[in-house]
Protein backbone atom coordinates (compact mmCIF):
# COMPACT_ATOMS: atom_id res chain seq x y z
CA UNK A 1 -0.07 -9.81 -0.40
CA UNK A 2 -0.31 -6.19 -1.89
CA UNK A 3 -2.63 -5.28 -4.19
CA UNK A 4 -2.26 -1.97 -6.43
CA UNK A 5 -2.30 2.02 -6.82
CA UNK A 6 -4.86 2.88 -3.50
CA UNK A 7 -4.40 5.07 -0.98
CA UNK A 8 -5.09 5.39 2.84
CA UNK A 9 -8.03 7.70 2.64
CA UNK A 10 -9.19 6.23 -0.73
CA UNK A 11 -10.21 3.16 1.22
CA UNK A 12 -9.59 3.81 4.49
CA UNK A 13 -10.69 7.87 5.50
CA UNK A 14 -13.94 6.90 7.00
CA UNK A 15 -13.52 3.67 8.79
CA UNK A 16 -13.61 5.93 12.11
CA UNK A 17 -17.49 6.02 11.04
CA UNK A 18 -17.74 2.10 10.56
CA UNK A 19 -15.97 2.05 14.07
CA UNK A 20 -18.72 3.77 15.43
CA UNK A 21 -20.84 1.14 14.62
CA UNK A 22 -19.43 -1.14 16.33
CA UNK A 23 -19.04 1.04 19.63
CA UNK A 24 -15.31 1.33 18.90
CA UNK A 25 -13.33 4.99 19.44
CA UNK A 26 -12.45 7.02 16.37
CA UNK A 27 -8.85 5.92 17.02
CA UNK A 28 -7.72 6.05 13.20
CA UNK A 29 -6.63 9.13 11.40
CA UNK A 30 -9.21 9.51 8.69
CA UNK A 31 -10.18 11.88 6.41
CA UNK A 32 -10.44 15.53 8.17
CA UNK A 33 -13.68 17.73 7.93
CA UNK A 34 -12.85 20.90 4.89
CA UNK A 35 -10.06 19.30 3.31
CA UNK A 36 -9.40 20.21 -0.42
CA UNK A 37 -7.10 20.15 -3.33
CA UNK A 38 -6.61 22.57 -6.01
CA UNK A 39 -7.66 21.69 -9.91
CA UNK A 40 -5.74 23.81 -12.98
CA UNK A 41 -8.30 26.44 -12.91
CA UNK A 42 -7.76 27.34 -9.45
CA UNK A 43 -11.19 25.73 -7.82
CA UNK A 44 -10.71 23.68 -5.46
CA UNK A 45 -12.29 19.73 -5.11
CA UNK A 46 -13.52 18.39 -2.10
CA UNK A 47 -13.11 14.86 -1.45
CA UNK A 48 -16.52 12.84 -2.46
CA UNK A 49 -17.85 9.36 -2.30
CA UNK A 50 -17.28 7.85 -5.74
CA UNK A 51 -20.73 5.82 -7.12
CA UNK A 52 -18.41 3.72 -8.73
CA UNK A 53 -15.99 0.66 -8.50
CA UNK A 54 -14.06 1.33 -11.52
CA UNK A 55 -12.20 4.94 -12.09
CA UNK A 56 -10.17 5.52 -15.30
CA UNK A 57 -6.14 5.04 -14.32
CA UNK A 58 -4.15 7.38 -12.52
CA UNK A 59 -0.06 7.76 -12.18
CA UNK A 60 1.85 7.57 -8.84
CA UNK A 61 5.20 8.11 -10.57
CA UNK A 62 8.51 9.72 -9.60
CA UNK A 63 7.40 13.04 -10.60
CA UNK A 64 3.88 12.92 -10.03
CA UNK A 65 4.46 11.41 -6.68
CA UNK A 66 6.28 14.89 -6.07
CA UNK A 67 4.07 16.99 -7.57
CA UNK A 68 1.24 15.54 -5.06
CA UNK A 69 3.37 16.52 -2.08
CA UNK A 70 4.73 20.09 -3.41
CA UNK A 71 3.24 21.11 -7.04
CA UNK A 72 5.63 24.40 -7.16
CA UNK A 73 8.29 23.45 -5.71
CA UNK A 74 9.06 19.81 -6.46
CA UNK A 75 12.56 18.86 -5.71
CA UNK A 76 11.35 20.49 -1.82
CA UNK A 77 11.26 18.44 1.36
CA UNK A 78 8.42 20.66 2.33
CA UNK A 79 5.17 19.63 1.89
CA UNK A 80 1.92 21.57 0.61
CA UNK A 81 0.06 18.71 -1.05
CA UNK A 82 -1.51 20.46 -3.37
CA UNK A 83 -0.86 18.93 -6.65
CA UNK A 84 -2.97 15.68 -6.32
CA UNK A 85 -5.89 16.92 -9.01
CA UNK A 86 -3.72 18.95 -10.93
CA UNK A 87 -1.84 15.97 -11.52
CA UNK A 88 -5.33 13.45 -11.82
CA UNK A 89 -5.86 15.64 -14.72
CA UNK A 90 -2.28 15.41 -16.19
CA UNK A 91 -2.74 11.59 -16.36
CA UNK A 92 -6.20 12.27 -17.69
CA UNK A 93 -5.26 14.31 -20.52
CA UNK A 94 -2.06 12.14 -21.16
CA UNK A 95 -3.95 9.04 -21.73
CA UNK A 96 -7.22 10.30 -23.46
CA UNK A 97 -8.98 9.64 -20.73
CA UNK A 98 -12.36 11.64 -19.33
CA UNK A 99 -11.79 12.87 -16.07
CA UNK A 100 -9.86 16.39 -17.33
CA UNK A 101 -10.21 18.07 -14.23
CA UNK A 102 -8.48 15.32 -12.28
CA UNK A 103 -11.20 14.91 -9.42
CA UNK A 104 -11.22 10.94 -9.38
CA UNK A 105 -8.62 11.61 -7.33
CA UNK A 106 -10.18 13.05 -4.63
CA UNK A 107 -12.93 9.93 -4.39
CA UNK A 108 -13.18 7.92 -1.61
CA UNK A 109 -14.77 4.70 -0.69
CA UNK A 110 -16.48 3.24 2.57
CA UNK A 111 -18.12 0.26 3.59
CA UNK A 112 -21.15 0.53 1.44
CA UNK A 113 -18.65 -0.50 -1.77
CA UNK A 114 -16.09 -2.52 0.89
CA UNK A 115 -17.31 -4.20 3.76
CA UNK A 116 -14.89 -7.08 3.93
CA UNK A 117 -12.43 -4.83 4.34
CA UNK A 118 -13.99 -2.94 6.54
CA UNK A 119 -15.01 -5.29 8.87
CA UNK A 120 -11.07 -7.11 8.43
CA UNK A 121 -9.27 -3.78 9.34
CA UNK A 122 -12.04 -3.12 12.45
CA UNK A 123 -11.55 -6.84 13.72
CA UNK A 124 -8.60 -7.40 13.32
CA UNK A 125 -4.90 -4.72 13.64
CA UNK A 126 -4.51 -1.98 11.10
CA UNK A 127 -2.17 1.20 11.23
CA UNK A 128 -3.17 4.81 9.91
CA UNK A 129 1.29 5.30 9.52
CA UNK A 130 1.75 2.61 6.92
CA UNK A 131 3.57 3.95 3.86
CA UNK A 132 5.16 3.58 0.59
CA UNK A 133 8.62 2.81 0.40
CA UNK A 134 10.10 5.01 -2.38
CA UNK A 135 8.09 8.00 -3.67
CA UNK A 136 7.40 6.68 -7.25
CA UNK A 137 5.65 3.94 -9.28
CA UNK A 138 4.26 0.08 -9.21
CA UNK A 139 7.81 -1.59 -10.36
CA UNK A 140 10.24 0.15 -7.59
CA UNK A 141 8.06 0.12 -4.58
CA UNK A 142 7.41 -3.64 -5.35
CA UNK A 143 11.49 -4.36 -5.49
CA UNK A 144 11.62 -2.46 -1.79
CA UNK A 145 9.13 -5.35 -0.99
CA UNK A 146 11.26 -8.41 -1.77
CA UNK A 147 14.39 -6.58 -1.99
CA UNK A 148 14.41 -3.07 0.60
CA UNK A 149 15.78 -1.17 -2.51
CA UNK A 150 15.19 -0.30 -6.02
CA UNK A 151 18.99 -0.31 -6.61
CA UNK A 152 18.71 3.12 -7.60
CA UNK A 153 15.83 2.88 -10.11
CA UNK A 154 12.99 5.66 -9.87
CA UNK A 155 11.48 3.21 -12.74
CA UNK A 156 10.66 -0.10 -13.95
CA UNK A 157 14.48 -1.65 -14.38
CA UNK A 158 15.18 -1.69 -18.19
CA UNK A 159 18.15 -4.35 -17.14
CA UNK A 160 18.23 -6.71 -14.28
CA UNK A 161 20.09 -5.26 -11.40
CA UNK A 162 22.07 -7.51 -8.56
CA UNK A 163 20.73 -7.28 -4.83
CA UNK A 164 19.75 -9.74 -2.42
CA UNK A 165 16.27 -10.69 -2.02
CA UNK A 166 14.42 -11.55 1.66
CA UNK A 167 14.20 -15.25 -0.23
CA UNK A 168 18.41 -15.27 -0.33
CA UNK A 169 18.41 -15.03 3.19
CA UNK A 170 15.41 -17.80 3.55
CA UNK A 171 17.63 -19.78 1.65
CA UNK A 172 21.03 -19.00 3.83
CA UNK A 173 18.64 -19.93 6.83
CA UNK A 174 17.09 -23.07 5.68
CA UNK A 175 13.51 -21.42 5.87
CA UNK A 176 10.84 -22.91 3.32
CA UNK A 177 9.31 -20.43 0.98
CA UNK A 178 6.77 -20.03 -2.00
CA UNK A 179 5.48 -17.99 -4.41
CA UNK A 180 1.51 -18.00 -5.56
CA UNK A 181 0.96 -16.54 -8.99
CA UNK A 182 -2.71 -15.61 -9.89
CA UNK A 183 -1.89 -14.61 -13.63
CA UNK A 184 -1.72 -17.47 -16.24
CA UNK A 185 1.69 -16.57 -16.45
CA UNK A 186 4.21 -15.49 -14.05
CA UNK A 187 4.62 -11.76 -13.52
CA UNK A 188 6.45 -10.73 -10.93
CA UNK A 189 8.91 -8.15 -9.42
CA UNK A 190 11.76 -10.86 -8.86
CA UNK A 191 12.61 -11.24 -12.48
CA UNK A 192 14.42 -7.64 -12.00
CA UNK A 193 16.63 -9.55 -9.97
CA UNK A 194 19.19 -11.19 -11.94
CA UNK A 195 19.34 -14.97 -11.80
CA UNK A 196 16.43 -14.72 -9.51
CA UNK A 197 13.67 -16.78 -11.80
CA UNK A 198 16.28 -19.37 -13.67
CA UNK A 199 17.44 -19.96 -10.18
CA UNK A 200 14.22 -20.56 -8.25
CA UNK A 201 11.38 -21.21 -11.14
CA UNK A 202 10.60 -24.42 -8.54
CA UNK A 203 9.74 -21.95 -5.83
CA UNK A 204 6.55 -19.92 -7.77
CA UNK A 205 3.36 -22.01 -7.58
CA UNK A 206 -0.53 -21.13 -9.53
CA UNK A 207 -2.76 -19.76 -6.82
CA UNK A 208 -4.48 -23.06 -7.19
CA UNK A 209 -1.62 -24.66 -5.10
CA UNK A 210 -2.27 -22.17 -2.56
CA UNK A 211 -5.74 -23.42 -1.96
CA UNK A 212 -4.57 -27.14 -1.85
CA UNK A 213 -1.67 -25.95 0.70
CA UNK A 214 -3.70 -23.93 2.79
CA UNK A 215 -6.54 -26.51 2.95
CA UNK A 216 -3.76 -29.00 3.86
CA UNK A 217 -2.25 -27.54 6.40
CA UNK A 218 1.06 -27.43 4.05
CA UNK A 219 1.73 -23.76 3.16
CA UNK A 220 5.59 -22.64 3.82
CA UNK A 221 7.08 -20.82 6.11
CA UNK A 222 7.04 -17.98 4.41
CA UNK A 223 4.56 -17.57 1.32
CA UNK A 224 4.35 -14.14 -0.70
CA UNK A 225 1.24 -14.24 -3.44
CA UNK A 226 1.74 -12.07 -6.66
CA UNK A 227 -1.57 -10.12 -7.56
CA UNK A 228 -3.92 -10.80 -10.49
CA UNK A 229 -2.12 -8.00 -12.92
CA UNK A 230 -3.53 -9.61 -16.45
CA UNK A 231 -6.83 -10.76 -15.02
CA UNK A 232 -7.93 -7.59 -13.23
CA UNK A 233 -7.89 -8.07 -9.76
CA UNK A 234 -5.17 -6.41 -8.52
CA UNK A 235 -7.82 -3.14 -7.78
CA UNK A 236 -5.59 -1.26 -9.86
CA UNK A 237 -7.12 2.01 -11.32
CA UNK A 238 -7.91 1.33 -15.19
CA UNK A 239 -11.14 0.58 -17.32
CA UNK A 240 -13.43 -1.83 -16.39
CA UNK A 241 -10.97 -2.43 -13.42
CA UNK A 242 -13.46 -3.32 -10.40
CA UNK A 243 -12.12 -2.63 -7.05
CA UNK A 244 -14.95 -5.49 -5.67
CA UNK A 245 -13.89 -7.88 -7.94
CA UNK A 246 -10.23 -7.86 -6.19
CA UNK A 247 -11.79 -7.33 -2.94
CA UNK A 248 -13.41 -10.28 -3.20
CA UNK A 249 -10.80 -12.36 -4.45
CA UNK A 250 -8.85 -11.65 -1.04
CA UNK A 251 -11.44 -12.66 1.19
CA UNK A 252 -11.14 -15.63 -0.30
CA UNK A 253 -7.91 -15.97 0.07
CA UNK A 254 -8.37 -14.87 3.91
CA UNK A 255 -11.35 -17.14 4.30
CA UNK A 256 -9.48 -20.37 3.07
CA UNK A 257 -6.87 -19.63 5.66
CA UNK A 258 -9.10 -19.24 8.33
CA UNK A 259 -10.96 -22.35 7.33
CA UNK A 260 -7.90 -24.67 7.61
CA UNK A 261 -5.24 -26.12 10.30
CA UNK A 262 -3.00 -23.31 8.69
CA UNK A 263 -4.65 -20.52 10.34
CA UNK A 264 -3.84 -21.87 14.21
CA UNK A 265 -0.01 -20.25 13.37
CA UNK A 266 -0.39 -18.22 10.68
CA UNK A 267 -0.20 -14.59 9.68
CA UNK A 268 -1.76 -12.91 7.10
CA UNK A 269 -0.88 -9.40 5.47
CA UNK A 270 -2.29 -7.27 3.38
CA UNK A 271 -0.94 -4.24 2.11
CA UNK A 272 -0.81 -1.71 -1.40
CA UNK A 273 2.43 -1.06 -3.21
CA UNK A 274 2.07 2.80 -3.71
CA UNK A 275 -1.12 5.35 -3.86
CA UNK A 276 -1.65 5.43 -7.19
CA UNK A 277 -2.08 9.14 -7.59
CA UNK A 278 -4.89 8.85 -5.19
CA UNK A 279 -5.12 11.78 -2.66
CA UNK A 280 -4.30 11.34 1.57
CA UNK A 281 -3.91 14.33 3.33
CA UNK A 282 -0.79 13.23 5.69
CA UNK A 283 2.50 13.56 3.76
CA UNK A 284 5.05 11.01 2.95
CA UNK A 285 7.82 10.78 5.78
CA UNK A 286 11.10 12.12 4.81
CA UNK A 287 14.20 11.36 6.47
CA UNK A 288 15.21 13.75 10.00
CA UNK A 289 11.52 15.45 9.64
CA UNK A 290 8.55 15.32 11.46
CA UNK A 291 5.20 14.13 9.11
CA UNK A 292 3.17 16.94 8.17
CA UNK A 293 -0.43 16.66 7.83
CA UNK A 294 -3.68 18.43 6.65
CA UNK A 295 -5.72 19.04 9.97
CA UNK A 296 -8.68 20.90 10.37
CA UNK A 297 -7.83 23.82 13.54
CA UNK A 298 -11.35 24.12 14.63
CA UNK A 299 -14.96 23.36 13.61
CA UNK A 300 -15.72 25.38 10.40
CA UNK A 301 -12.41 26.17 9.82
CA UNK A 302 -10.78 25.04 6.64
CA UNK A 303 -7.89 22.58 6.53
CA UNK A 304 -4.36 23.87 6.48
CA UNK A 305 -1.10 22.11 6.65
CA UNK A 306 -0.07 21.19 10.24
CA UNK A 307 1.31 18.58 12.86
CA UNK A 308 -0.31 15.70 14.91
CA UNK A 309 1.32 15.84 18.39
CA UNK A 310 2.29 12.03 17.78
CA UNK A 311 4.42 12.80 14.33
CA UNK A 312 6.45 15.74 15.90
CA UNK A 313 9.76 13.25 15.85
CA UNK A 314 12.15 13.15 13.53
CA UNK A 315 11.47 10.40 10.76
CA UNK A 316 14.29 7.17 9.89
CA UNK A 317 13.83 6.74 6.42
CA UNK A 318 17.29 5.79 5.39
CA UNK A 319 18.52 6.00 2.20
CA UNK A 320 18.32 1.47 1.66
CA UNK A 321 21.89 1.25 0.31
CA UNK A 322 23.59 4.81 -0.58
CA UNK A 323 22.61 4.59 -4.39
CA UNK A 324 20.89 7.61 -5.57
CA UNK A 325 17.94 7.35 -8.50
CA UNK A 326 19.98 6.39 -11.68
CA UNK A 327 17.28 6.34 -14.27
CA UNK A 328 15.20 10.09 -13.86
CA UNK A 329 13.95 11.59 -17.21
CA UNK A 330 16.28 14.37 -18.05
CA UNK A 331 14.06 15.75 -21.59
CA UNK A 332 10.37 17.54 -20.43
CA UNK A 333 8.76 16.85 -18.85
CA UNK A 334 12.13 16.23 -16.87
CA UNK A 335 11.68 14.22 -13.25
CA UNK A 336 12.71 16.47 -10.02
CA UNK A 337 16.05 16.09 -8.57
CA UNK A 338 16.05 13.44 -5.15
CA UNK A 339 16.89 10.70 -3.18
CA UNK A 340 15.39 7.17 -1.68
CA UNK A 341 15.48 9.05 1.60
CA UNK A 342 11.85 9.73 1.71
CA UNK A 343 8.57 7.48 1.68
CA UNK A 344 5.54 7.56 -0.92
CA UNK A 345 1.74 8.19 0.53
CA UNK A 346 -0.04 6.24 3.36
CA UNK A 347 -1.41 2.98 2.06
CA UNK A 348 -4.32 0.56 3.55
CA UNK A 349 -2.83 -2.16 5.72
CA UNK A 350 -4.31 -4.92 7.60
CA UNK A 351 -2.38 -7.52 9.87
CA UNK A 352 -5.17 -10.66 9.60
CA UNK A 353 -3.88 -13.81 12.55
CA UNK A 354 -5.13 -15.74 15.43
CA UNK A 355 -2.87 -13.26 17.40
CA UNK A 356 -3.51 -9.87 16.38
CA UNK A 357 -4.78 -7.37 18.43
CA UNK A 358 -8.46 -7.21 17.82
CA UNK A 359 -9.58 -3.57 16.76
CA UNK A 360 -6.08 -2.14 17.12
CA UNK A 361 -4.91 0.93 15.35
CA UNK A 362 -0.73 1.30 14.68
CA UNK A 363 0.10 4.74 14.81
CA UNK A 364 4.02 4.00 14.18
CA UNK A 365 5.25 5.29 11.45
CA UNK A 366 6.33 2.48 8.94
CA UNK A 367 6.95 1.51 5.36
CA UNK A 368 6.48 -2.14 3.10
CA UNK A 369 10.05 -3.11 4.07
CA UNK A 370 8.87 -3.53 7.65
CA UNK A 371 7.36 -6.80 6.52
CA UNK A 372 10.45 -8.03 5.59
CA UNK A 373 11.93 -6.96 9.11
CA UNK A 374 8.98 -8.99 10.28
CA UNK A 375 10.10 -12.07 8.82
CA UNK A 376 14.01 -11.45 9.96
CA UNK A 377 12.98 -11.16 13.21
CA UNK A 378 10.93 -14.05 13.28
CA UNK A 379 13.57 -16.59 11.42
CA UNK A 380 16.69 -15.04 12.85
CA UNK A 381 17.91 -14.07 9.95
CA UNK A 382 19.80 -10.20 9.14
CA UNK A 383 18.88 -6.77 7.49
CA UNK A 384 19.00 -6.86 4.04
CA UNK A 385 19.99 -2.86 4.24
CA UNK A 386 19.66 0.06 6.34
CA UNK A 387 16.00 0.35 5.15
CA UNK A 388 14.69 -2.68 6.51
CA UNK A 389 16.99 -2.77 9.25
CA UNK A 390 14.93 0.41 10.27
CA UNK A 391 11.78 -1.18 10.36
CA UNK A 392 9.51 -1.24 13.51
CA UNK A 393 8.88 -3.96 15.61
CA UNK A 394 5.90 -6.01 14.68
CA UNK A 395 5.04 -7.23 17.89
CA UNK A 396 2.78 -4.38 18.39
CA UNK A 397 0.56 -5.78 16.27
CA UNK A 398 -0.07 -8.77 18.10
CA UNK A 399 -1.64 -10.57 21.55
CA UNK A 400 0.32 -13.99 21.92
CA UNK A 401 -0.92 -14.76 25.78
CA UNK A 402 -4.43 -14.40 25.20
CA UNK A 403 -5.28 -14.73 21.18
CA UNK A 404 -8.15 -13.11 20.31
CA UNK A 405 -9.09 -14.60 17.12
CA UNK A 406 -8.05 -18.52 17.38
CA UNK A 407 -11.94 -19.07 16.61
CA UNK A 408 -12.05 -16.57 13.47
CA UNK A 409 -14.72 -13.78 13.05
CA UNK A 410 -17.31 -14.43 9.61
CA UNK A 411 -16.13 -12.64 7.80
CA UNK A 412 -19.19 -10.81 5.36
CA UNK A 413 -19.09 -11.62 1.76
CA UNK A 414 -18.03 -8.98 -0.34
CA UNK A 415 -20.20 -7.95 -3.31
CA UNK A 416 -18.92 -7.60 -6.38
CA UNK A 417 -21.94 -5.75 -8.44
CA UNK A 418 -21.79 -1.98 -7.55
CA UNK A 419 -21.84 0.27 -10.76
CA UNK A 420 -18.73 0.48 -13.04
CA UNK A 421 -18.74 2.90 -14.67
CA UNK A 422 -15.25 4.43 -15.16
CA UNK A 423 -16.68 8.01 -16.11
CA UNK A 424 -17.71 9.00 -12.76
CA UNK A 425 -21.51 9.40 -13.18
């Protein structure tokens, strides 16, 4: 499952504090102390804990996406990240929206507005090196999810394009698999695929049948659930858009599994397609670097750009298939100049199963596509392309002598009334 547009600090930048709480170590890499960005006017915005649910949209496309990692210098492989609320105000200002200055994108949330998911990514495994696949927007990272590739589209495909899918190789394998819709209608990345939905329109289910499948211990081998893009609760940034409202919807979701014969075997993922726009202060992995970060050198000191001891190794992030982005804007505001060899932001990730590792934090780098390596290594089945055949081992997520969770947790309800008020009172 992977909801929309949210970032790793967003969400995730203070769960060290929830940790605390429940005498765990401040093993994930949250937000650091005196961390900033720059707006147009040359002040700078500290991050700040939003007193809403609902923020007006933001953009996490191909050029913005490089903007956030080097705003002078955008075609560069070295990072500054400075160009996160310069570029929260571009999309501001494009789309009539309020927020000129651009600081939405510096808001974070924390328990108080999420505690399901707070309490799912403490329980349970989650990894503070979980990242984008490509660098751009909803339509291409979500292709790298089924697919490992965009086939060379920076965009949203204006044609269908011709690639195997992780559900080709189900097929090859004899592997049962299904898609849950939670629209009224079908929307999904898979129609860029061509001969994907006239070919399998028997395979994509109403989330309805998901209930009845998990409840009866019937759900596939393999089942991927499209978000709720028409009805809102996909958490995507937009009016009225409440992040509780899809919050909620997902512990549903995860409590129906845990309250059926499914869960015994079963693993549950969550993850986010891309950042929306929405500031972290480590930068995306690019291919033969280390990953550079914003640390804070000492107490008092402001953050700079620097190195975690554990990211000092040079970064795989192949290029999926050798096809280079066909579809950048060429009249202004033209899109940089680059290549599929480089990650988007960090996203929020949880691993939810009777076997993960209970309170674990990943620190391995990774991207989406290691999801689908999951499920090759788990059926047998090959890489769809160098991408995915790149991915880490998910193993380290899990305990499979002694499962920790084969009685789940309660999991706490998740409100869904905190203000909305897409104006950032």
């Amino acid at each position: 499952m992977a909801q929309e547009n949210r970032s790793f600090d967003h969400y995730f930048g203070h769960l060290n504090a929830y940790r605390a709480l429940q005498g765990l170590g401040a093993d994930v890499d949250g937000t650091p102390a005196a961390v900033s960005n720059p707006a147009d006017d040359g002040s700078q915005i500290a991050p700040f804990h939003l007193q809403t649910v609902c923020i007006e949209n933001t953009s996490a496309a191909w050029a913005t996406s490089h903007i956030n990692f080097n705003r002078f210098s955008l075609s560069s492989n070295t990072p500054t990240m400075d160009g996160f609320v310069v570029e929260g105000a571009a999309a501001a200002k494009g789309q009539g929206s309020s927020d000129v200055i651009g600081k939405r994108v510096m808001g974070f949330y924390t328990q108080d507005e999420l505690p399901s998911y707070y309490f799912l990514a403490t329980q349970f495994a989650t990894s503070d090196r979980w990242f984008a696949p490509a660098p751009t927007e909803t339509q291409p990272n979500r292709m790298y999810l089924v697919a490992a590739t965009s086939v060379g589209h920076a965009h949203a495909p204006t044609n269908t394009v011709s690639a195997p899918t992780i559900f080709d190789l189900l097929d090859q394998k004899g592997v049962s698999w299904k898609i849950y819709y939670v629209d009224p209608t079908i929307d999904s990345e898979l129609s860029f695929f061509t001969g994907f939905m006239s070919k399998h329109r028997d395979k994509f289910f109403p989330i309805s049948q998901y209930m009845v499948d998990v409840a009866n211990g019937n759900l596939p081998s393999v089942a991927f659930i499209d978000p709720g893009f028409q009805v809102g609760s996909d958490e995507h940034p937009g009016t009225g858009n409440n992040i509780q409202r899809g919050s909620s919807f997902i512990v549903s979701l995860v409590k129906a599994l845990m309250q059926s014969p499914s869960w015994k075997d079963s693993t549950f993922i969550l993850t986010f397609d891309e950042h929306g726009g929405m500031f972290d202060h480590v930068a995306s992995r690019v291919n033969g670097q280390p990953i550079f970060a914003m640390t804070q050198p000492s107490t008092g000191q402001p953050a700079t750009l620097g190195m975690y001891s554990g990211d000092a190794v040079s970064q795989v992030v192949p290029s999926p298939d050798g096809i280079p982005p066909q579809d950048l804007f060429t009249s202004p505001p033209a899109d940089p100049a680059g290549d599929f060899d480089r990650n988007g932001f960090r996203l929020p990730f949880i691993v939810i199963s009777p076997f993960s590792k209970a309170h674990y934090v990943s620190h391995t780098p990774a991207d989406n596509t290691s999801i689908l390596k999951f499920i090759e290594d788990r059926f047998g089945l090959p890489s769809l392309n160098k991408r995915d055949a790149a991915g880490i081992n998910f193993a380290e997520f899990f305990e499979t002598n002694n499962p920790a969770w084969l009685t789940p947790p309660t999991v706490p309800d998740q409100p869904t009334n905190a203000p909305c008020t897409d104006t950032l009172p």
